[in-house]
PDB file of N, CA and C in Angstrom:
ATOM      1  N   UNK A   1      32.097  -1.765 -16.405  1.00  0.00           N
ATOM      2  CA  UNK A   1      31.105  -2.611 -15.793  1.00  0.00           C
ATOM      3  C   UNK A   1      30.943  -2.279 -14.312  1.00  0.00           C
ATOM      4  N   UNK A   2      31.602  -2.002 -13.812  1.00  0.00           N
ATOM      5  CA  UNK A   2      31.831  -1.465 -12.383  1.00  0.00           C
ATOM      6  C   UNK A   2      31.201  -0.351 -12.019  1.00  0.00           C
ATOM      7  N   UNK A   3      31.640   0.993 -13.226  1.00  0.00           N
ATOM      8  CA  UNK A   3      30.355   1.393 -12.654  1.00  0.00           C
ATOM      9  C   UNK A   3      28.908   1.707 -13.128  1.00  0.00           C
ATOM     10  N   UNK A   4      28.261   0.975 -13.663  1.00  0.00           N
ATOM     11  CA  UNK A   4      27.612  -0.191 -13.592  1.00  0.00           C
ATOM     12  C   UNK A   4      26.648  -0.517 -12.358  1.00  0.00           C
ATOM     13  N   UNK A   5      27.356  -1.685 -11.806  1.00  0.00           N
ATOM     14  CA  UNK A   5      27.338  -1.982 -10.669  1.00  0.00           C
ATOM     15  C   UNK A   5      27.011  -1.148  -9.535  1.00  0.00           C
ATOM     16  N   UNK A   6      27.908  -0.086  -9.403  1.00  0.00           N
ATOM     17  CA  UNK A   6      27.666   1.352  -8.445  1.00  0.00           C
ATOM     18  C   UNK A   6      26.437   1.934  -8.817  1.00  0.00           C
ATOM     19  N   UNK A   7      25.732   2.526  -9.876  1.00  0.00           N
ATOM     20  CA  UNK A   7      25.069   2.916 -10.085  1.00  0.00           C
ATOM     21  C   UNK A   7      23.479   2.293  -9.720  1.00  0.00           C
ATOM     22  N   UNK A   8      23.748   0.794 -10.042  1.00  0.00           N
ATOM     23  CA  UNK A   8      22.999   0.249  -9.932  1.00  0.00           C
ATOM     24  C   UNK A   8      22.528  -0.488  -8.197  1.00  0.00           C
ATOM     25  N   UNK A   9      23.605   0.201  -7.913  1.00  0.00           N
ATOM     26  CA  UNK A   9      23.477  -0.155  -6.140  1.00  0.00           C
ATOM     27  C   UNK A   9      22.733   0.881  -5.691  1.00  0.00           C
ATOM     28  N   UNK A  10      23.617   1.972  -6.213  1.00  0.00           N
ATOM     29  CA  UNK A  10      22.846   3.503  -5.723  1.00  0.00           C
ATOM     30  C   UNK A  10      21.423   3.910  -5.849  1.00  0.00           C
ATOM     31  N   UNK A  11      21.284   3.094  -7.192  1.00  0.00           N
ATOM     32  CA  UNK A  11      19.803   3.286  -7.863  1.00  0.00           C
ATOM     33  C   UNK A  11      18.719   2.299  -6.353  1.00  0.00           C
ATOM     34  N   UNK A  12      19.306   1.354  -5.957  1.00  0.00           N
ATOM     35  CA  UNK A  12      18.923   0.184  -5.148  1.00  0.00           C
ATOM     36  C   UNK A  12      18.441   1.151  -4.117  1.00  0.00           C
ATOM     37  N   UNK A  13      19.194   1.815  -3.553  1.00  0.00           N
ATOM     38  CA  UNK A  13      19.210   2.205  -1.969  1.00  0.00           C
ATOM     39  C   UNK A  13      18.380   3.381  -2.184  1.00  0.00           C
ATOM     40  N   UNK A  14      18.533   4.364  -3.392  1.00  0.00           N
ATOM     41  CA  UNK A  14      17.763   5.773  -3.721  1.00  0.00           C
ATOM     42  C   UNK A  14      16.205   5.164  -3.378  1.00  0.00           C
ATOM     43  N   UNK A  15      15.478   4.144  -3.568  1.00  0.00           N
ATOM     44  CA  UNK A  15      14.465   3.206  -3.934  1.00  0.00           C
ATOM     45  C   UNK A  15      14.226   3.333  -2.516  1.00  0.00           C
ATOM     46  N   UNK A  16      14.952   2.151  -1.891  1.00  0.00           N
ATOM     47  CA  UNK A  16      14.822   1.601  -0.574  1.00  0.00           C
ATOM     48  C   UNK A  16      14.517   3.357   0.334  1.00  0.00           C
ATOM     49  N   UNK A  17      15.556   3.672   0.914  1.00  0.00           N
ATOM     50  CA  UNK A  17      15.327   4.966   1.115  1.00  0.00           C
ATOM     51  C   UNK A  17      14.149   6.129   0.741  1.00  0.00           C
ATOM     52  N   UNK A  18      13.529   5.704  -0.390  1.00  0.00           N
ATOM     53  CA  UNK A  18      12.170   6.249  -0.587  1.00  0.00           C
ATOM     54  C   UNK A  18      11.311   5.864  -0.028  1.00  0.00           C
ATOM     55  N   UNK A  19      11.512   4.149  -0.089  1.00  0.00           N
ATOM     56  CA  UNK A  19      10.248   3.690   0.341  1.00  0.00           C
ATOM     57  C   UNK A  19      10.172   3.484   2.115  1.00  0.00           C
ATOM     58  N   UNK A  20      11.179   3.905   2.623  1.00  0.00           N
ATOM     59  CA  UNK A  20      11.029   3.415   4.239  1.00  0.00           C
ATOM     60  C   UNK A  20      10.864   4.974   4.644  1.00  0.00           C
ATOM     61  N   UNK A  21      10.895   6.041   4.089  1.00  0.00           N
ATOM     62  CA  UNK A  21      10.738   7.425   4.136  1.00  0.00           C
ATOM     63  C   UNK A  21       8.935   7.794   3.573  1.00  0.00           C
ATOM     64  N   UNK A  22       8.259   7.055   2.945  1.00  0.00           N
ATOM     65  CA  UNK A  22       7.007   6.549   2.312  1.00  0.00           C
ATOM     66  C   UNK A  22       6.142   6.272   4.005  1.00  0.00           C
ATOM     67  N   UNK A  23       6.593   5.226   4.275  1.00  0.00           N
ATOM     68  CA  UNK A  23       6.414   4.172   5.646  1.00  0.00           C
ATOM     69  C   UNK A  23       6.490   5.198   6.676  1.00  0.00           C
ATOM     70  N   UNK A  24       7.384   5.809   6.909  1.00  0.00           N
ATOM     71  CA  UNK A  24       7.440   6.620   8.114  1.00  0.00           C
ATOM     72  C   UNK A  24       6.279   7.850   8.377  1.00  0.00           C
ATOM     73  N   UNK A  25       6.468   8.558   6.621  1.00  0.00           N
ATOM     74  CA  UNK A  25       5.295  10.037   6.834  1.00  0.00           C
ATOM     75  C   UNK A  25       4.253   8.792   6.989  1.00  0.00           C
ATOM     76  N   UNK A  26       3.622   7.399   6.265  1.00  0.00           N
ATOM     77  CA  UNK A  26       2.207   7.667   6.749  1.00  0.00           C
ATOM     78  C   UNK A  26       2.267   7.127   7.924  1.00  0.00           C
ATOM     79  N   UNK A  27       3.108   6.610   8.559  1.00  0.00           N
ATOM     80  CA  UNK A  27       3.346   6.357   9.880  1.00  0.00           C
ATOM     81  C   UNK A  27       2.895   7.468  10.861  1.00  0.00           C
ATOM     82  N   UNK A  28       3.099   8.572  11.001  1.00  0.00           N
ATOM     83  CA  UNK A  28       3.234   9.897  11.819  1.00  0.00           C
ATOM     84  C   UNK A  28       2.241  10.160  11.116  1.00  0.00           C
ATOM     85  N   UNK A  29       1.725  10.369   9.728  1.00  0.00           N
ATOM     86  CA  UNK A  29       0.180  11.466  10.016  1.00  0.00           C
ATOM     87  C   UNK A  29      -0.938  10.254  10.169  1.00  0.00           C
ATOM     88  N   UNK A  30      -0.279   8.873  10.446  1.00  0.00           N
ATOM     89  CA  UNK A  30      -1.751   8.787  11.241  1.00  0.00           C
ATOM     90  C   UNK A  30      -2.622   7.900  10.450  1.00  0.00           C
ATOM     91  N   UNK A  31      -1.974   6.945   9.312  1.00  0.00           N
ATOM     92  CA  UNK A  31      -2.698   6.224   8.150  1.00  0.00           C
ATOM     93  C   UNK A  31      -2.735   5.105   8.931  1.00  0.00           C
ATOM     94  N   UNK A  32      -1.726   4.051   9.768  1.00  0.00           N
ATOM     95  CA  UNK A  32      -2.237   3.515  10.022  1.00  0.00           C
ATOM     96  C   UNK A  32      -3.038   3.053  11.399  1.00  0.00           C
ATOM     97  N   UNK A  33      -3.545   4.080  12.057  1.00  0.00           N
ATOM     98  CA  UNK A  33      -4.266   4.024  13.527  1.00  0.00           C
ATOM     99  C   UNK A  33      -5.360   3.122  13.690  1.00  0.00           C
ATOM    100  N   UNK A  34      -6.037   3.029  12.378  1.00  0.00           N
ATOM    101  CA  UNK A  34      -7.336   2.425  12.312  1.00  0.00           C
ATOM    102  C   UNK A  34      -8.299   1.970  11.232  1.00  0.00           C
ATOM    103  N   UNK A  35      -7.304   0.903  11.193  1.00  0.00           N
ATOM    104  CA  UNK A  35      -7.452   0.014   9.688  1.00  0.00           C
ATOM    105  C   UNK A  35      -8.910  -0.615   9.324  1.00  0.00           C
ATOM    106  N   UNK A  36      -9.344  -1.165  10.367  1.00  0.00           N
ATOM    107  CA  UNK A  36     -10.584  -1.450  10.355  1.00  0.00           C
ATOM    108  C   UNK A  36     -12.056  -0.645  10.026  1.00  0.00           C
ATOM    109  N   UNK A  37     -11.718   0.599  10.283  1.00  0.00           N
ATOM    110  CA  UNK A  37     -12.138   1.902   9.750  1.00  0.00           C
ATOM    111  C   UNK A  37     -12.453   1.982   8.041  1.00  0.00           C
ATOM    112  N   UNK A  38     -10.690   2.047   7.879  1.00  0.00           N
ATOM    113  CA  UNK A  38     -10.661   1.879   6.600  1.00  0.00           C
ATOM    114  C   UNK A  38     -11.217   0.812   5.486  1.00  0.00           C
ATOM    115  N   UNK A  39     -11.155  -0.652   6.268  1.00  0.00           N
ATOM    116  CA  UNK A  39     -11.710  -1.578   5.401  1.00  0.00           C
ATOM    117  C   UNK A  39     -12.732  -1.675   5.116  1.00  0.00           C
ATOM    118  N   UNK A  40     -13.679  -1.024   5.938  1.00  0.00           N
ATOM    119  CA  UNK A  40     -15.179  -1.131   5.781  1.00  0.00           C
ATOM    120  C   UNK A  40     -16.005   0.240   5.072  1.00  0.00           C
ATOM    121  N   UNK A  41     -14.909   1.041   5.001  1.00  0.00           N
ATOM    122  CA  UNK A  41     -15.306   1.932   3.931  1.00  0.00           C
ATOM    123  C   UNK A  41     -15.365   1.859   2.809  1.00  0.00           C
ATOM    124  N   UNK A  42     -15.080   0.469   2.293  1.00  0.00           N
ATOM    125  CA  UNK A  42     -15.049  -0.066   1.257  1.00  0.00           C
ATOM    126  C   UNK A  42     -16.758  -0.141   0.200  1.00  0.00           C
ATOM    127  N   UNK A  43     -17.310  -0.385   1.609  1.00  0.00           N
ATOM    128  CA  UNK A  43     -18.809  -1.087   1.583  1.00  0.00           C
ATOM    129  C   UNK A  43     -19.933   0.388   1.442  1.00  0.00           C
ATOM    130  N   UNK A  44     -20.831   0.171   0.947  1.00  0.00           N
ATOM    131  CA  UNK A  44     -21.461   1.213   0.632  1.00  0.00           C
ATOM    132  C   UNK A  44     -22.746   1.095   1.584  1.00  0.00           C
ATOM    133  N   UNK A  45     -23.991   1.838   1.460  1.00  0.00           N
ATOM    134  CA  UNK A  45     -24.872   1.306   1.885  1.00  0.00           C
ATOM    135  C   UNK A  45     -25.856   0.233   1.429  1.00  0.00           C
ATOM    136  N   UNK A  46     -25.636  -0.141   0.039  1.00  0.00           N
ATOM    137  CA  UNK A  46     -26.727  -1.152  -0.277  1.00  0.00           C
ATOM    138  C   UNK A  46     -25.865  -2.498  -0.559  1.00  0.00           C
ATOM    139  N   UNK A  47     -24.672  -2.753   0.608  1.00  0.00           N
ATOM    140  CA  UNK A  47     -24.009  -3.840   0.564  1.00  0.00           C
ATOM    141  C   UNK A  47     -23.270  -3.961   2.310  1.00  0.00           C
ATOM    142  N   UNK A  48     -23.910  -5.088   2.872  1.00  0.00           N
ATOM    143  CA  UNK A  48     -23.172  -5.386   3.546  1.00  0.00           C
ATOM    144  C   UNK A  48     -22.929  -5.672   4.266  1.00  0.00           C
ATOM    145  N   UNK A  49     -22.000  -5.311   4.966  1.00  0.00           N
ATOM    146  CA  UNK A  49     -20.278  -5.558   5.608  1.00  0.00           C
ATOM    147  C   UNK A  49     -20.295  -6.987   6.071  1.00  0.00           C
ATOM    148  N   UNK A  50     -18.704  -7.858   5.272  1.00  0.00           N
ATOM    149  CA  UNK A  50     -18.851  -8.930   5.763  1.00  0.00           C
ATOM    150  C   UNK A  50     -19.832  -9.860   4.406  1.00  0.00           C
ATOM    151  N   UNK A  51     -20.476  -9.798   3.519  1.00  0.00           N
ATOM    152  CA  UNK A  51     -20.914 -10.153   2.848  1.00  0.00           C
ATOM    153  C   UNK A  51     -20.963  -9.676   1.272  1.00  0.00           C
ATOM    154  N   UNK A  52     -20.224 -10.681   0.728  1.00  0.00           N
ATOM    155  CA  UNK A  52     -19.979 -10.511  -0.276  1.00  0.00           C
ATOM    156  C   UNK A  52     -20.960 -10.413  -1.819  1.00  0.00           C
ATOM    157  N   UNK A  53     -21.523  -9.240  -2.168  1.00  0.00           N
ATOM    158  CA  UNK A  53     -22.397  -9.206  -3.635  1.00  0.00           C
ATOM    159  C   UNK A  53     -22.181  -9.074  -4.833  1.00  0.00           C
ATOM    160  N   UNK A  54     -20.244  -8.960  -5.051  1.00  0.00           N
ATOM    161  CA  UNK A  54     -19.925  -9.318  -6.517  1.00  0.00           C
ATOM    162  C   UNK A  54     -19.678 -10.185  -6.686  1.00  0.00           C
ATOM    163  N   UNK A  55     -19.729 -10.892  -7.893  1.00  0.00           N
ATOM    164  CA  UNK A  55     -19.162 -11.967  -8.392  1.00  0.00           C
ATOM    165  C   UNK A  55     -18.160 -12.179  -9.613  1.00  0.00           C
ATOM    166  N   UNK A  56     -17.242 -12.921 -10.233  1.00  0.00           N
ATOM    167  CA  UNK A  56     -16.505 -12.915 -11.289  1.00  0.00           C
ATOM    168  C   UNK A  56     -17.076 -12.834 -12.469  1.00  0.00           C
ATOM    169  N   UNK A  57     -16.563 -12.511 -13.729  1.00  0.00           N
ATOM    170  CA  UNK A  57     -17.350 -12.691 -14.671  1.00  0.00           C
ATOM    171  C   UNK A  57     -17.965 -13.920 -14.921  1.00  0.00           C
ATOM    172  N   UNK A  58     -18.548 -14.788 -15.440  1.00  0.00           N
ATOM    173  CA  UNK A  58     -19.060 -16.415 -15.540  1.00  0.00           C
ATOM    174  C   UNK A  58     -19.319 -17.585 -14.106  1.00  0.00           C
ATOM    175  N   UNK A  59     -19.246 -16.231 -13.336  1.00  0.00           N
ATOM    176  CA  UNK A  59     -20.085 -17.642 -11.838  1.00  0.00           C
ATOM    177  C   UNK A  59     -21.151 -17.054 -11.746  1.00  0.00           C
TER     178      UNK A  59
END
């Protein structure tokens, strides 16, 4: 059961360690400089920005 446990710690940190190594590259090339950029690229030209034209299915 123990190891187990170890493995399952290791498995924990292999994770963690990916993901703060994830965080850092897009950190340095630059993903997050200019978010606002990004959000509004969302929007196309026959919608927009700031105003919403979908709706859920049944409203």
């Amino acid at each position: 059961m123990t190891a187990f446990y170890v493995a399952l710690w290791g498995l924990a940190a292999a994770l963690g360690a990916t993901a703060i190594g994830g965080l850092v590259w897009a950190i340095r090339r630059g993903e997050f400089d200019n978010l606002r950029e990004g959000a509004a690229s969302i929007f196309d030209d026959e919608e927009p920005i700031g105003q919403a034209t979908d709706r859920f299915p049944g409203e």
